[in-house]
PDB file of N, CA and C in Angstrom:
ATOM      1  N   UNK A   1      16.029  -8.836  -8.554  1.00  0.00           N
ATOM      2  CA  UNK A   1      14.707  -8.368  -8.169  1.00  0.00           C
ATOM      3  C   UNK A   1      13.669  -9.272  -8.828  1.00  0.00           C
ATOM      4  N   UNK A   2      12.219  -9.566  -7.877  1.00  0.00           N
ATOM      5  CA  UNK A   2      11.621 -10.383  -8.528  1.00  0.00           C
ATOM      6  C   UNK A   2      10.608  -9.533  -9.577  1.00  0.00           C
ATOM      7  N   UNK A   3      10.199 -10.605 -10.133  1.00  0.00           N
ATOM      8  CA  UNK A   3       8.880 -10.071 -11.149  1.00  0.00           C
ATOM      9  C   UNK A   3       7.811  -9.201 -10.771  1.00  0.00           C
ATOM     10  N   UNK A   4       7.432  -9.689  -9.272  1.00  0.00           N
ATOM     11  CA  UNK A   4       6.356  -8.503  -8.980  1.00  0.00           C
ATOM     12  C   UNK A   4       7.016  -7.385  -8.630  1.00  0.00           C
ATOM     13  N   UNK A   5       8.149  -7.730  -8.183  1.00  0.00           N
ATOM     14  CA  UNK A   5       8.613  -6.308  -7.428  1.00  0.00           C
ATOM     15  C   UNK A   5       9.081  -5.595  -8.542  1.00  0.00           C
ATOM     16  N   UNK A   6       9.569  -5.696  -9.715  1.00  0.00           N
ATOM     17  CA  UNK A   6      10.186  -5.095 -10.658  1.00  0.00           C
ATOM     18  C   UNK A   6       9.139  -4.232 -11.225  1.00  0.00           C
ATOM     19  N   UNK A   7       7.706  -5.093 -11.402  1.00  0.00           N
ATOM     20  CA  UNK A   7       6.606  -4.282 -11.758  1.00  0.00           C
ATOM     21  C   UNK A   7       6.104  -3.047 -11.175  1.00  0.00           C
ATOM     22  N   UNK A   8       6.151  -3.505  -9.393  1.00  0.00           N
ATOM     23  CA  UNK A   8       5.760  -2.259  -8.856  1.00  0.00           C
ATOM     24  C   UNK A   8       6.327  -1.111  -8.699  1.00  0.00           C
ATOM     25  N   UNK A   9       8.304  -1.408  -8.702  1.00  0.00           N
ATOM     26  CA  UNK A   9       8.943  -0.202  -8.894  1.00  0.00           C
ATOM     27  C   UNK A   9       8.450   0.537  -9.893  1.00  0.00           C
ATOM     28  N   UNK A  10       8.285  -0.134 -11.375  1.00  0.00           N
ATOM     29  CA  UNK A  10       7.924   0.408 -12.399  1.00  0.00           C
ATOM     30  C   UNK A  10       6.901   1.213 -12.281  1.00  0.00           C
ATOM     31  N   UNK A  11       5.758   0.922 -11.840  1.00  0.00           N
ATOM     32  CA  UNK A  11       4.395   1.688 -12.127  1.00  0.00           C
ATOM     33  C   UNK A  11       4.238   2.501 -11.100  1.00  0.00           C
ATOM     34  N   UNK A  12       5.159   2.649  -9.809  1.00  0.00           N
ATOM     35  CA  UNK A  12       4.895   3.214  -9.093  1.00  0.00           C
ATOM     36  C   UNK A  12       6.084   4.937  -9.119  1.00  0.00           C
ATOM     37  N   UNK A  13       7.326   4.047  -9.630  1.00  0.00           N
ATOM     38  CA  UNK A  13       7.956   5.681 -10.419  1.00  0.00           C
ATOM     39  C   UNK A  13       7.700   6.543 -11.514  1.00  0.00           C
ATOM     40  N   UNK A  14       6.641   5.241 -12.323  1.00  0.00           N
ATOM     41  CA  UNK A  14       6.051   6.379 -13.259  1.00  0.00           C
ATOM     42  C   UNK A  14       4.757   7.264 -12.291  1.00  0.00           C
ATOM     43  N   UNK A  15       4.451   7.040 -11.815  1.00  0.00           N
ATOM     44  CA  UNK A  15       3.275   8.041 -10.863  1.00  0.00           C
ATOM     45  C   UNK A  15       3.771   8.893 -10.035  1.00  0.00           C
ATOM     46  N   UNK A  16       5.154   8.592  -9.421  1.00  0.00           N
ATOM     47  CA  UNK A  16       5.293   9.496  -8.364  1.00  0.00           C
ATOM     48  C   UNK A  16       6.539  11.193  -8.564  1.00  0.00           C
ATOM     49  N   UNK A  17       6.804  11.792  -8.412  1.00  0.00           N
ATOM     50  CA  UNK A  17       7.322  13.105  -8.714  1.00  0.00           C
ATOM     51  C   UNK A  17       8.724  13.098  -7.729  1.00  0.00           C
ATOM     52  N   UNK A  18       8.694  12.452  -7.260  1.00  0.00           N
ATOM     53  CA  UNK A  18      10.512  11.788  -6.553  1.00  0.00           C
ATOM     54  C   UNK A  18      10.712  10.149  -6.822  1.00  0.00           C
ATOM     55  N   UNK A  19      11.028   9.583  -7.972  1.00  0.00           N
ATOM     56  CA  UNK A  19      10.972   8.473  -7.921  1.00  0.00           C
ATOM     57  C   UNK A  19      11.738   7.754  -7.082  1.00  0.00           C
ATOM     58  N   UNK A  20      13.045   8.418  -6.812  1.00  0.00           N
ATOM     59  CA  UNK A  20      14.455   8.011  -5.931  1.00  0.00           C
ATOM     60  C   UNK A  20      14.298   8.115  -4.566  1.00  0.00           C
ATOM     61  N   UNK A  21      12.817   8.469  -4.229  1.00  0.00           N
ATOM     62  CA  UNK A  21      12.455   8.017  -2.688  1.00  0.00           C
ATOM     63  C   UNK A  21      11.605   6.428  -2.435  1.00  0.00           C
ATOM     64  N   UNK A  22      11.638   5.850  -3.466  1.00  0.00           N
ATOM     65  CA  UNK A  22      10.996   4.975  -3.638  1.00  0.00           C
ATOM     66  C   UNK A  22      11.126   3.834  -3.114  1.00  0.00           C
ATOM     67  N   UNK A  23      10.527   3.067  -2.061  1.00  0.00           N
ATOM     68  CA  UNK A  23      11.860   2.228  -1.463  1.00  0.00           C
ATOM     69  C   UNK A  23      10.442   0.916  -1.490  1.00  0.00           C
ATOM     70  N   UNK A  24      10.872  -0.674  -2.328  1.00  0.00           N
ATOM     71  CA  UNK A  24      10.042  -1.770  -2.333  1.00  0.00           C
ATOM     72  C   UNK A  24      10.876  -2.685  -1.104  1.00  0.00           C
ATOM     73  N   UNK A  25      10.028  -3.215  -0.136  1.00  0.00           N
ATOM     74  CA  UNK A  25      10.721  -4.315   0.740  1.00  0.00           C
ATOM     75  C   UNK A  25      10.110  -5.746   0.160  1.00  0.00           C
ATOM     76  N   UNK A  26      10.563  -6.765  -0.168  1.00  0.00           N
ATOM     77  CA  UNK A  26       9.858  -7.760  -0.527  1.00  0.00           C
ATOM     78  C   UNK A  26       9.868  -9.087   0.688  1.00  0.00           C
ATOM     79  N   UNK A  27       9.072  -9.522   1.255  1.00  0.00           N
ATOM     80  CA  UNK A  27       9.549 -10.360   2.253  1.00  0.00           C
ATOM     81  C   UNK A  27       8.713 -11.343   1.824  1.00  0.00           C
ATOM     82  N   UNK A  28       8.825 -12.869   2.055  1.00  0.00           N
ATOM     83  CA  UNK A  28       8.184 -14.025   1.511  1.00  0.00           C
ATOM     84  C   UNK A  28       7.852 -14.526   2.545  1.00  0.00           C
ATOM     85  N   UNK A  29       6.563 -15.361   3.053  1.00  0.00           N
ATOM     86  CA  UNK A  29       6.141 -16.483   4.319  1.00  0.00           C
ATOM     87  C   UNK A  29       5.080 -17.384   4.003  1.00  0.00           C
ATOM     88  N   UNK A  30       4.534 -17.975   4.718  1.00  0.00           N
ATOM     89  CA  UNK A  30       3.509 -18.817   4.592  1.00  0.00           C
ATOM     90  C   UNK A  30       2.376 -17.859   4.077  1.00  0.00           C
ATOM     91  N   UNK A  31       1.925 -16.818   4.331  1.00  0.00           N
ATOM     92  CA  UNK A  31       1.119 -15.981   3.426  1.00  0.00           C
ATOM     93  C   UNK A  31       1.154 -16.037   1.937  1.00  0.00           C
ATOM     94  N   UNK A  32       2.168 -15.846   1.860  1.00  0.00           N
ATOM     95  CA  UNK A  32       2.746 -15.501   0.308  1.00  0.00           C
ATOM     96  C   UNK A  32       4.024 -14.330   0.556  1.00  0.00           C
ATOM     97  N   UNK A  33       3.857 -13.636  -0.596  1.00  0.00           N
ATOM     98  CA  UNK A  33       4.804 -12.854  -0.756  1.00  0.00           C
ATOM     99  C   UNK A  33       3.739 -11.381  -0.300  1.00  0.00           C
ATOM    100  N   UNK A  34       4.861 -10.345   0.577  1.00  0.00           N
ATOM    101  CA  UNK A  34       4.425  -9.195   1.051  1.00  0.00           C
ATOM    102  C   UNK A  34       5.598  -8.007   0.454  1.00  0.00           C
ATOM    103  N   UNK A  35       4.737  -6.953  -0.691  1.00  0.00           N
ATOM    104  CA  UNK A  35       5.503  -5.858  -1.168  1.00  0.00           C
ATOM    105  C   UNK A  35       5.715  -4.338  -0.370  1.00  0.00           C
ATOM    106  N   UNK A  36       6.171  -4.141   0.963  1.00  0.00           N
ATOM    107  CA  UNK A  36       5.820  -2.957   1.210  1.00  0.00           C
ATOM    108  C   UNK A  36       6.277  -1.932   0.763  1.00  0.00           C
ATOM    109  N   UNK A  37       5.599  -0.835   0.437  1.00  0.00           N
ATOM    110  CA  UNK A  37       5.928   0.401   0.000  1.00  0.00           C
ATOM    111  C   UNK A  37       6.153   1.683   0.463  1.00  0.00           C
ATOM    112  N   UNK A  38       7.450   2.575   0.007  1.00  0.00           N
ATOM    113  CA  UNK A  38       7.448   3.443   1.008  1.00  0.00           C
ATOM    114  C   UNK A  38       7.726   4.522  -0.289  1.00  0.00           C
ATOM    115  N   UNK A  39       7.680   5.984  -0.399  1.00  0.00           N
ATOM    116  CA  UNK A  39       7.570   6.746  -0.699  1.00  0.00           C
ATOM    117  C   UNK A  39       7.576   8.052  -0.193  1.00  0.00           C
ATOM    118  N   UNK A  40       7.995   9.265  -1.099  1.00  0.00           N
ATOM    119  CA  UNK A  40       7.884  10.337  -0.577  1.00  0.00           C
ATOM    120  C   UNK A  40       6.521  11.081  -0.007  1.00  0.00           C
ATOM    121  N   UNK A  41       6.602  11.575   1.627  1.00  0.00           N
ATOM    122  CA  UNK A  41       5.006  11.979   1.867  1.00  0.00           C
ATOM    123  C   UNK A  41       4.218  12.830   0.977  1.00  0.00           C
ATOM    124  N   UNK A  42       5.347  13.816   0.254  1.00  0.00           N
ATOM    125  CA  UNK A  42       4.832  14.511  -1.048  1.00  0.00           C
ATOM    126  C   UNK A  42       3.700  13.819  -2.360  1.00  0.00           C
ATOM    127  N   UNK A  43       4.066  12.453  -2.265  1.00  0.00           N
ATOM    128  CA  UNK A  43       4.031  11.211  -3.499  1.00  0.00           C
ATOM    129  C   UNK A  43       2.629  10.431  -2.961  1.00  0.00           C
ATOM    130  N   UNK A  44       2.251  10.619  -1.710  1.00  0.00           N
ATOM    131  CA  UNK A  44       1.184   9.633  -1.080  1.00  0.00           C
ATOM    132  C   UNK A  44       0.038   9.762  -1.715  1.00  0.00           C
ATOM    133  N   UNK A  45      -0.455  10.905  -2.283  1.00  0.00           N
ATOM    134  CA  UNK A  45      -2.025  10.921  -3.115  1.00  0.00           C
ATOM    135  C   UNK A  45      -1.845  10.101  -4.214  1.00  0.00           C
ATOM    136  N   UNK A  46      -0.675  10.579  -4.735  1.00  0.00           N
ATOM    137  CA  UNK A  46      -0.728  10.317  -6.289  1.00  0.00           C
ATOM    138  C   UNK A  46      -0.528   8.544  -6.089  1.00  0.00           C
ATOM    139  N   UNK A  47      -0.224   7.859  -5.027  1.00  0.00           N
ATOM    140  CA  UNK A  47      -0.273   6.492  -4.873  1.00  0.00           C
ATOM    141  C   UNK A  47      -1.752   5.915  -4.433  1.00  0.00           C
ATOM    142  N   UNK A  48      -2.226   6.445  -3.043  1.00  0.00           N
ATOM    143  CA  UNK A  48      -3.153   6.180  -2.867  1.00  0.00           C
ATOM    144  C   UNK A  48      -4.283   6.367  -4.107  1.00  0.00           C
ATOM    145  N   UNK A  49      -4.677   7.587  -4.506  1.00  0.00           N
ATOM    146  CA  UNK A  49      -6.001   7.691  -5.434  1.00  0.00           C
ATOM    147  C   UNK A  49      -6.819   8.221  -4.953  1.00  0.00           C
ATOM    148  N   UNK A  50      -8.093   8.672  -5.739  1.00  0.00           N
ATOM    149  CA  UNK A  50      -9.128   9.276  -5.286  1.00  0.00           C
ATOM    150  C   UNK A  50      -9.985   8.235  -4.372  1.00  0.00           C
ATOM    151  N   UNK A  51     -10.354   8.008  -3.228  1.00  0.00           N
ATOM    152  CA  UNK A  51     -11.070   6.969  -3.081  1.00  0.00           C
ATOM    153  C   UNK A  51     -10.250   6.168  -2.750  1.00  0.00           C
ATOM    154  N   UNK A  52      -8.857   5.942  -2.751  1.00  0.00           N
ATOM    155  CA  UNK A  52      -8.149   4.717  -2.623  1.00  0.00           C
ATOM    156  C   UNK A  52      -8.126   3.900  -3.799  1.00  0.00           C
ATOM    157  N   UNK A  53      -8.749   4.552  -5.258  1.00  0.00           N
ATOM    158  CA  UNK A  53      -8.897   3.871  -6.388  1.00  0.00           C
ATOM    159  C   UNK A  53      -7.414   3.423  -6.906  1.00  0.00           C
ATOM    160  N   UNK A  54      -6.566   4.455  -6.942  1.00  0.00           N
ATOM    161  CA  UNK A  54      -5.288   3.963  -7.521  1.00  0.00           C
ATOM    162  C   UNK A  54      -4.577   2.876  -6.926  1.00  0.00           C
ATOM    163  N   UNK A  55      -4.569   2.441  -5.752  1.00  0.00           N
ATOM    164  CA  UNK A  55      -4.064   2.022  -4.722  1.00  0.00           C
ATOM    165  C   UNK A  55      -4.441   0.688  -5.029  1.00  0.00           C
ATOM    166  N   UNK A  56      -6.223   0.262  -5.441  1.00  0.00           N
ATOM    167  CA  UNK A  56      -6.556  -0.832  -5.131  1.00  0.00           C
ATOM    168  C   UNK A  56      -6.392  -1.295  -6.482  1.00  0.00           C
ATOM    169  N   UNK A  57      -5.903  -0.708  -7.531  1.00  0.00           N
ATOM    170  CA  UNK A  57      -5.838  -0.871  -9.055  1.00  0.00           C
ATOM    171  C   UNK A  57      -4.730  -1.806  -9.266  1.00  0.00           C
ATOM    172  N   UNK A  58      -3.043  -0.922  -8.437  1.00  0.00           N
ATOM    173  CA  UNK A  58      -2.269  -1.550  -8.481  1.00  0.00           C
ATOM    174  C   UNK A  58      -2.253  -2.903  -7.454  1.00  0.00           C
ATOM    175  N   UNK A  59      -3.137  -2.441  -6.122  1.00  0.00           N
ATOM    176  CA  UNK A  59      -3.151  -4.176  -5.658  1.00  0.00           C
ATOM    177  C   UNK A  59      -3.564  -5.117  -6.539  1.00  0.00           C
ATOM    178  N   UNK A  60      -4.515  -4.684  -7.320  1.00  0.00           N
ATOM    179  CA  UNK A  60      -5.563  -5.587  -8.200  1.00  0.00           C
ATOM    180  C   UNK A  60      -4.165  -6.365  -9.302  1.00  0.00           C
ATOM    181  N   UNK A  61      -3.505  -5.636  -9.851  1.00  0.00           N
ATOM    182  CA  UNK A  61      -2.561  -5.883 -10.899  1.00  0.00           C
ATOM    183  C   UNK A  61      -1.381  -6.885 -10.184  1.00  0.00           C
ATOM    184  N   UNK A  62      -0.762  -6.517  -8.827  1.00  0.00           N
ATOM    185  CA  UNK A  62      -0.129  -7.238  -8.427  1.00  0.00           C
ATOM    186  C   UNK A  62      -0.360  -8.961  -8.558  1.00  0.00           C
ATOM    187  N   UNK A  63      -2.403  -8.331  -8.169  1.00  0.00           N
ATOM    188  CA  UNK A  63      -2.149 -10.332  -7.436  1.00  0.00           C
ATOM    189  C   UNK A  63      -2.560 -10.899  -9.370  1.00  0.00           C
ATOM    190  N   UNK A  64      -2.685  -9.970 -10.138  1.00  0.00           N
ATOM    191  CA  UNK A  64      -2.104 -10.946 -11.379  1.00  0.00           C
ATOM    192  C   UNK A  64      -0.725 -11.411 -11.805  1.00  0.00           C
ATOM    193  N   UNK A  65       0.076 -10.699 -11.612  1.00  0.00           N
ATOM    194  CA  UNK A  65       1.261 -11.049 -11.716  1.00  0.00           C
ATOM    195  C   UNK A  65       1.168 -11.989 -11.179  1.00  0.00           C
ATOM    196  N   UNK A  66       0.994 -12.152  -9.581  1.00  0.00           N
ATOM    197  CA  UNK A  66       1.343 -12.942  -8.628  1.00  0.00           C
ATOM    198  C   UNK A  66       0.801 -14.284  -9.051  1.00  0.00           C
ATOM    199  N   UNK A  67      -0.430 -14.512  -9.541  1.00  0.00           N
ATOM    200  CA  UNK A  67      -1.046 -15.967 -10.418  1.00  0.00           C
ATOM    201  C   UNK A  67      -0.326 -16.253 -11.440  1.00  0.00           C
ATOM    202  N   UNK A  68       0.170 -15.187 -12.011  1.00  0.00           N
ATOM    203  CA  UNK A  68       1.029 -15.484 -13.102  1.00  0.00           C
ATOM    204  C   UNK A  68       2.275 -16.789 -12.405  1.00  0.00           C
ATOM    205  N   UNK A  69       2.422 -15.837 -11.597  1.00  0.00           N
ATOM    206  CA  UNK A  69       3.726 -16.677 -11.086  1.00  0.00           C
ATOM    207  C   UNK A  69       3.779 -17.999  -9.451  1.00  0.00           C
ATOM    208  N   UNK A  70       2.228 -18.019  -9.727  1.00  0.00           N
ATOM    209  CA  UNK A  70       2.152 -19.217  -8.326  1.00  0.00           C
ATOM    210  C   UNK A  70       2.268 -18.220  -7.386  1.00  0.00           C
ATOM    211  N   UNK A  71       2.087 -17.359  -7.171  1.00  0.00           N
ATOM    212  CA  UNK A  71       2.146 -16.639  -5.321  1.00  0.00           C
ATOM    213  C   UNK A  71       0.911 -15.769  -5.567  1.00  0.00           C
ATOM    214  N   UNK A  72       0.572 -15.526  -4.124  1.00  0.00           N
ATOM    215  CA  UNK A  72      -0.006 -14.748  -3.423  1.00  0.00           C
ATOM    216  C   UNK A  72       0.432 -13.218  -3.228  1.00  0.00           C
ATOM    217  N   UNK A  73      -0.199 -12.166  -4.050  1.00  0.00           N
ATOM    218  CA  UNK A  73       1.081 -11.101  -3.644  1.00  0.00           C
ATOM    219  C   UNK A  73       0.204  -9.739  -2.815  1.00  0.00           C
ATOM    220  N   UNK A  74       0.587  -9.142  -2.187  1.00  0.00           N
ATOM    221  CA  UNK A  74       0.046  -8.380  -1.449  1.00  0.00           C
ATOM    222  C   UNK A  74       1.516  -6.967  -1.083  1.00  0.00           C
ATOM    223  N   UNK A  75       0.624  -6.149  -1.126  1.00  0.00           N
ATOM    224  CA  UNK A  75       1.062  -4.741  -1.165  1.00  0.00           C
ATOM    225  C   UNK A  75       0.556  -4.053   0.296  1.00  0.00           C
ATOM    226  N   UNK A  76       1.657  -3.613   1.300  1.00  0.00           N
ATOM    227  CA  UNK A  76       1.511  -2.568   2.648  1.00  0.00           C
ATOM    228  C   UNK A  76       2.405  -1.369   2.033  1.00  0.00           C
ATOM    229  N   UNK A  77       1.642  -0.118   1.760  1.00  0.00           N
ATOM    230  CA  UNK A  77       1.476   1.132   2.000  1.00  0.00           C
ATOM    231  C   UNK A  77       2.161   2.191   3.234  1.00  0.00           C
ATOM    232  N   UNK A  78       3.838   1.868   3.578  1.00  0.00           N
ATOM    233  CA  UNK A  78       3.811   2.651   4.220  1.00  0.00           C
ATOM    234  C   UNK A  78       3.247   4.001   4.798  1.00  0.00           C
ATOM    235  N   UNK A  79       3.111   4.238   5.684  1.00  0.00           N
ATOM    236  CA  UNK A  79       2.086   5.929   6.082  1.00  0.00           C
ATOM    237  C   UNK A  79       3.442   6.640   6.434  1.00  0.00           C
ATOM    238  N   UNK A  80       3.697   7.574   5.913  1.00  0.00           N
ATOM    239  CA  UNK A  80       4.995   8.500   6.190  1.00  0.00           C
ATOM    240  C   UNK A  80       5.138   9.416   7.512  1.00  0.00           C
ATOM    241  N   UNK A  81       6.023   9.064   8.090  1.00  0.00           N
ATOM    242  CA  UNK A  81       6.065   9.617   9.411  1.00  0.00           C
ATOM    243  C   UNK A  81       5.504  10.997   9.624  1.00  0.00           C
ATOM    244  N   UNK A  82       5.028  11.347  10.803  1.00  0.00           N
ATOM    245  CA  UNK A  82       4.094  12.580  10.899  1.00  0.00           C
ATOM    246  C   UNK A  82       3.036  12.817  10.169  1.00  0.00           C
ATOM    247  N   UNK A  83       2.473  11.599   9.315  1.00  0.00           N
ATOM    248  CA  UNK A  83       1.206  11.806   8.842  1.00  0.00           C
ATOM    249  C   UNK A  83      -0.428  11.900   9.903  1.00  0.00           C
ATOM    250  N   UNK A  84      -1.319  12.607   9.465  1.00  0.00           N
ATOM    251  CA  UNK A  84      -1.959  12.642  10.359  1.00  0.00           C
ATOM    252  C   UNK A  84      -3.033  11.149  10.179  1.00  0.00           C
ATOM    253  N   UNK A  85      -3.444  10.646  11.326  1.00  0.00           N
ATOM    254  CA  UNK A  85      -3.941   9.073  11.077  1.00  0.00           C
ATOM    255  C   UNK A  85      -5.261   9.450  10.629  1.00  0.00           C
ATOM    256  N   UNK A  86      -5.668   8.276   9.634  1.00  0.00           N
ATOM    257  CA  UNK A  86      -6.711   8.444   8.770  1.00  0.00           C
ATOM    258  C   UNK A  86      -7.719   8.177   9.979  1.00  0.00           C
ATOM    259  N   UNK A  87      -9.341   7.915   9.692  1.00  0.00           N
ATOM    260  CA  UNK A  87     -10.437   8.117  10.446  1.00  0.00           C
ATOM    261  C   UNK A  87     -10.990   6.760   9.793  1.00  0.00           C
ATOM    262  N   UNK A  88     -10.826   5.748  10.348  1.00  0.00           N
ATOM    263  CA  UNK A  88     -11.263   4.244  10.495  1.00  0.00           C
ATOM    264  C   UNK A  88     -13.007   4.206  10.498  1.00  0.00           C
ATOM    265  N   UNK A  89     -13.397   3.543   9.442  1.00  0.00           N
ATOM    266  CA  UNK A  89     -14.859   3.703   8.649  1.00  0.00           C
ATOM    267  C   UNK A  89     -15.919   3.079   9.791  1.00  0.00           C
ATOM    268  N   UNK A  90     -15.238   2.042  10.422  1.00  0.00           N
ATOM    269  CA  UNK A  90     -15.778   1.552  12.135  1.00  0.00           C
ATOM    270  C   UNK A  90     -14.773   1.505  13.073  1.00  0.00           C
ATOM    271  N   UNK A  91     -15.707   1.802  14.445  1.00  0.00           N
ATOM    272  CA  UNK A  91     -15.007   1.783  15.237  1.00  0.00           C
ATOM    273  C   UNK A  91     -15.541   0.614  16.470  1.00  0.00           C
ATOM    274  N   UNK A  92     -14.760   0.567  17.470  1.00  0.00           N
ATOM    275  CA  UNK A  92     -15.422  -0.506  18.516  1.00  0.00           C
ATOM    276  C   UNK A  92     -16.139  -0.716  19.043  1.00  0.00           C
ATOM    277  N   UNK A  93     -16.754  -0.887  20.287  1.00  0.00           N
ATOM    278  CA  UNK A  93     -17.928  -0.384  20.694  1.00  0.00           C
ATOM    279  C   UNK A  93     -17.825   0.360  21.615  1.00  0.00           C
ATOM    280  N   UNK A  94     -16.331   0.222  22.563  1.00  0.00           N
ATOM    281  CA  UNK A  94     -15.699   0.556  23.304  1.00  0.00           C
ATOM    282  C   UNK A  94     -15.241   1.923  22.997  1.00  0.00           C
ATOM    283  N   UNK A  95     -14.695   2.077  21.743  1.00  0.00           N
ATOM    284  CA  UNK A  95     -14.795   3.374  20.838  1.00  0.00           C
ATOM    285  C   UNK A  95     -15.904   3.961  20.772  1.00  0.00           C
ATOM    286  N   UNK A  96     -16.854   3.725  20.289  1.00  0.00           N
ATOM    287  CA  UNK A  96     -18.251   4.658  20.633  1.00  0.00           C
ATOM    288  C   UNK A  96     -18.815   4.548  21.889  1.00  0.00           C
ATOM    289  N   UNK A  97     -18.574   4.390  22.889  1.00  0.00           N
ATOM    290  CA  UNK A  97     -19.155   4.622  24.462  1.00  0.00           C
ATOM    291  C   UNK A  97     -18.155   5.856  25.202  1.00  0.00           C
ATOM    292  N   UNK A  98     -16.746   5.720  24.230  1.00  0.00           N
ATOM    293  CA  UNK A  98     -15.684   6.418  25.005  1.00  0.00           C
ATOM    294  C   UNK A  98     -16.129   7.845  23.790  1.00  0.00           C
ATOM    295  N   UNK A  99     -16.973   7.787  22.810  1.00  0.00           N
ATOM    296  CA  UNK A  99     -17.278   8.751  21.949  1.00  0.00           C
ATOM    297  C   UNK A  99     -18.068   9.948  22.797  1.00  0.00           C
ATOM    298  N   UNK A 100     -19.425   9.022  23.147  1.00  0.00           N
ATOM    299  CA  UNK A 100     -20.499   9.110  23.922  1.00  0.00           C
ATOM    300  C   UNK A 100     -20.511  10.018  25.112  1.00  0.00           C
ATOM    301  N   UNK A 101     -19.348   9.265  25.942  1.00  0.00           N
ATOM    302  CA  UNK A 101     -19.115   9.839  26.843  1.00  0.00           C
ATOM    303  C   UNK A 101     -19.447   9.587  28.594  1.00  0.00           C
ATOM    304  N   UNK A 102     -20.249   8.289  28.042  1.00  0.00           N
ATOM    305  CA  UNK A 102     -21.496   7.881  28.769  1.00  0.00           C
ATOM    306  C   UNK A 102     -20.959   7.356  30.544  1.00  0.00           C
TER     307      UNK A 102
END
């Protein structure tokens, strides 16, 4: 297991209340390196954060590691099946005419 990924198992089973649902995918490309995360739907606040604060804390920590070590590192957040979809801060324009009604 690599360095970032070892980290995020770490900090992410100390936060969560099923750690053994915990599942890191690590895939590498011309991007850099991509950590996705999956977890119990029970476990999703206590990852995300108030605000998305926790969430962007540990992205924040990743991409040090990741300088540490020459890469680019980036973290996807699985959404656990049957979650209900969040409410996107903008929408299209096409989206607000079909809002409208017009």
């Amino acid at each position: 297991m690599e360095m970032d990924q070892q980290f995020l198992d770490y900090v992410i089973k100390a936060l969560v209340d099923n750690p053994n649902d915990v599942k890191i995918v690590r895939t590498v490309d011309e991007m850099g390196v991509l950590l996705t995360l999956s977890v119990n739907p029970a476990d999703m606040g206590k990852i995300i954060g108030r605000m998305g604060n926790t969430a962007k804390a540990i992205r924040t920590l990743l991409r040090v590691v990741g300088m540490k070590n020459n890469a680019r590192v980036n973290l996807k957040i699985n959404e656990p099946d049957g979650a209900p979809p969040r409410e996107r801060a903008t929408k299209s324009v096409d989206e607000a005419m079909e809002d409208l009604k017009i």
